[in-house]
Protein backbone atom coordinates (compact mmCIF):
# COMPACT_ATOMS: atom_id res chain seq x y z
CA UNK A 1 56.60 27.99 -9.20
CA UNK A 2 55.36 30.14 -6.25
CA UNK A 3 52.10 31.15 -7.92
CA UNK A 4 51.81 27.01 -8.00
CA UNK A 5 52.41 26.60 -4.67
CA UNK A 6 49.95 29.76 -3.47
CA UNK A 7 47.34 27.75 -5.06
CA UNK A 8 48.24 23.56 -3.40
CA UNK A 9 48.26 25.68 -0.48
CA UNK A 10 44.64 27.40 -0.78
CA UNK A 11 43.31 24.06 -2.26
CA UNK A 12 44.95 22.07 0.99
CA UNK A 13 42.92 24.85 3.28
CA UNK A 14 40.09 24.14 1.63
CA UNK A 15 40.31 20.23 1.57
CA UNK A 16 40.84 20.74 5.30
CA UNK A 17 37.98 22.78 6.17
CA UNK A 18 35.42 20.45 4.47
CA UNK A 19 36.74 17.22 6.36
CA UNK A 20 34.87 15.47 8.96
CA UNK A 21 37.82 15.86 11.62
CA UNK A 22 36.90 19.84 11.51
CA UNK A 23 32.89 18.79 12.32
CA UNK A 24 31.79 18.97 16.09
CA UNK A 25 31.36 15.17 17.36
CA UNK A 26 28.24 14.01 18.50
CA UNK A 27 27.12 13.57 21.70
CA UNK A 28 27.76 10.25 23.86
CA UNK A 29 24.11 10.37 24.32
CA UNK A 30 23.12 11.52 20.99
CA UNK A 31 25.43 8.25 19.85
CA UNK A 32 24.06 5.78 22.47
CA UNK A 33 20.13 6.99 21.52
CA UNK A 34 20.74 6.33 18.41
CA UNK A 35 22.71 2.95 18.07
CA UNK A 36 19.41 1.56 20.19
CA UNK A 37 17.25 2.17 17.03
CA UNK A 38 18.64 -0.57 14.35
CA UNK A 39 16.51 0.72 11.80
CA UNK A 40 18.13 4.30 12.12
CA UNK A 41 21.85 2.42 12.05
CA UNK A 42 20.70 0.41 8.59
CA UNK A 43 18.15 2.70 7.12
CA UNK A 44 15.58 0.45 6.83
CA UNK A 45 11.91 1.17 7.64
CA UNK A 46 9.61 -0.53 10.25
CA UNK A 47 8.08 -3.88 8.73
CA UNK A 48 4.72 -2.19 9.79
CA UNK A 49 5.04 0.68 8.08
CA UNK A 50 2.87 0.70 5.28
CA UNK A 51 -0.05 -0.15 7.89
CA UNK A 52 0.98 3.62 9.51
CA UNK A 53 -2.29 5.19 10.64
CA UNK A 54 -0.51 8.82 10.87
CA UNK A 55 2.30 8.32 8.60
CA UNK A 56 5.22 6.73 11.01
CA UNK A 57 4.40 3.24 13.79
CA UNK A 58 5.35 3.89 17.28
CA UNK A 59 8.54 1.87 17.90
CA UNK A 60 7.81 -0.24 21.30
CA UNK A 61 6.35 -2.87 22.78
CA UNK A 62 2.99 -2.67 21.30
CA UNK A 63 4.28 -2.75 17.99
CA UNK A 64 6.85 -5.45 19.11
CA UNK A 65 3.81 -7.43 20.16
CA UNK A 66 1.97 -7.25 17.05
CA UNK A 67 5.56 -8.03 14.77
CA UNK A 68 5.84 -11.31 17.01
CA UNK A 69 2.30 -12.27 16.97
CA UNK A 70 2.32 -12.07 12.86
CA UNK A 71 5.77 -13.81 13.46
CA UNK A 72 4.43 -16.22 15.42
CA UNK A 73 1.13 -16.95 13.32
CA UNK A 74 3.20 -17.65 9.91
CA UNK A 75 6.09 -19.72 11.45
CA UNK A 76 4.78 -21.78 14.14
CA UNK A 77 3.59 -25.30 13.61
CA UNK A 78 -0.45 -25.14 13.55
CA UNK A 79 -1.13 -27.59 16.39
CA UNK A 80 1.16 -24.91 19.21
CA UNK A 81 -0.20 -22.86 21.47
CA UNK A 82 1.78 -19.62 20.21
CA UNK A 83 -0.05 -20.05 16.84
CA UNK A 84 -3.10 -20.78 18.31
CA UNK A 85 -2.72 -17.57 20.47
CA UNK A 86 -1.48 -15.75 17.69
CA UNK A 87 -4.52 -16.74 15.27
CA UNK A 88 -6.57 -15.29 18.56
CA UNK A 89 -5.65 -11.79 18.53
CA UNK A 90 -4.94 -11.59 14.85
CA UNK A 91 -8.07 -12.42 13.71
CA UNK A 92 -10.46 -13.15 16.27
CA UNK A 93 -9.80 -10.58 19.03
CA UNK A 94 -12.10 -7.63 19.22
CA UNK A 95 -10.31 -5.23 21.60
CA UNK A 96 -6.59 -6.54 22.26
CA UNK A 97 -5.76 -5.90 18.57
CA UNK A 98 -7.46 -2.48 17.64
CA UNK A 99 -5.96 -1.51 21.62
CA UNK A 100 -2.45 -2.64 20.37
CA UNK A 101 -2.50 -1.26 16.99
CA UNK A 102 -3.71 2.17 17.82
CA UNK A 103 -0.90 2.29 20.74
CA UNK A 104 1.42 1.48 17.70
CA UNK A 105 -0.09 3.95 15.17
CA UNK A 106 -0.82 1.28 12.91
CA UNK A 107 -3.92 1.20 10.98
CA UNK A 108 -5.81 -1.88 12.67
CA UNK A 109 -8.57 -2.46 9.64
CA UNK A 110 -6.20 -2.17 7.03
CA UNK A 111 -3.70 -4.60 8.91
CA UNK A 112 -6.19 -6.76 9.53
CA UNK A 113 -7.61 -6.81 6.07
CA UNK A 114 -4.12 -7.51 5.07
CA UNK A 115 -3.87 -10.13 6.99
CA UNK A 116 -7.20 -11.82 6.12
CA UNK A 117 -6.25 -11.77 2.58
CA UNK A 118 -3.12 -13.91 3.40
CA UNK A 119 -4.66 -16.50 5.45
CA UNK A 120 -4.78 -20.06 4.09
């Protein structure tokens, strides 16, 4: 019987030691940072991503512009002015867009290209 209880005792120790309660917390800033990045709560990659000129977009406005522009282009009705801007610097535009993308680290030709091939 003690022999049993020498080992329930060394495998309790043990159980304890490898909880989470026994880890160091996080920082409130470490846990503020990161619950401003959605895609870092759900895992999920950026919608850009396989467009990546370097291997990873630049989460920010520029790529924020370029998601609501595409956005814009395939759910607006034809005749508004936000798909009529949005055709603009998706297709047409020969600065704003390359300017945009490479701010993003997106691969403007091959985004474009993409794009291209999807338009009716």
């Amino acid at each position: 019987m003690q022999c049993q209880g020498r080992i329930m005792k060394s495998a309790t120790r043990k159980q304890i030691k490898g909880t989470p309660m026994n880890q160091p917390l996080e920082s409130l800033e470490d846990l503020i940072l990161a619950s401003l990045n959605p895609r870092a709560i759900t895992g999920l990659p950026h919608p850009l991503s396989k467009f990546a000129a370097n291997g990873a977009v630049k989460e920010g406005p520029y790529a924020d512009a370029i998601i609501e522009f595409i956005k814009d282009w395939t759910c607006e009705a034809p005749e508004t002015v936000k798909h009529g801007a949005a055709m603009w610097f998706l297709f047409d535009s020969e600065r704003a867009f390359f300017v945009a993308c490479a701010l993003a680290g997106i691969d403007a030709e091959k985004l474009r290209s993409h794009l291209r091939s999807r338009r009716p």
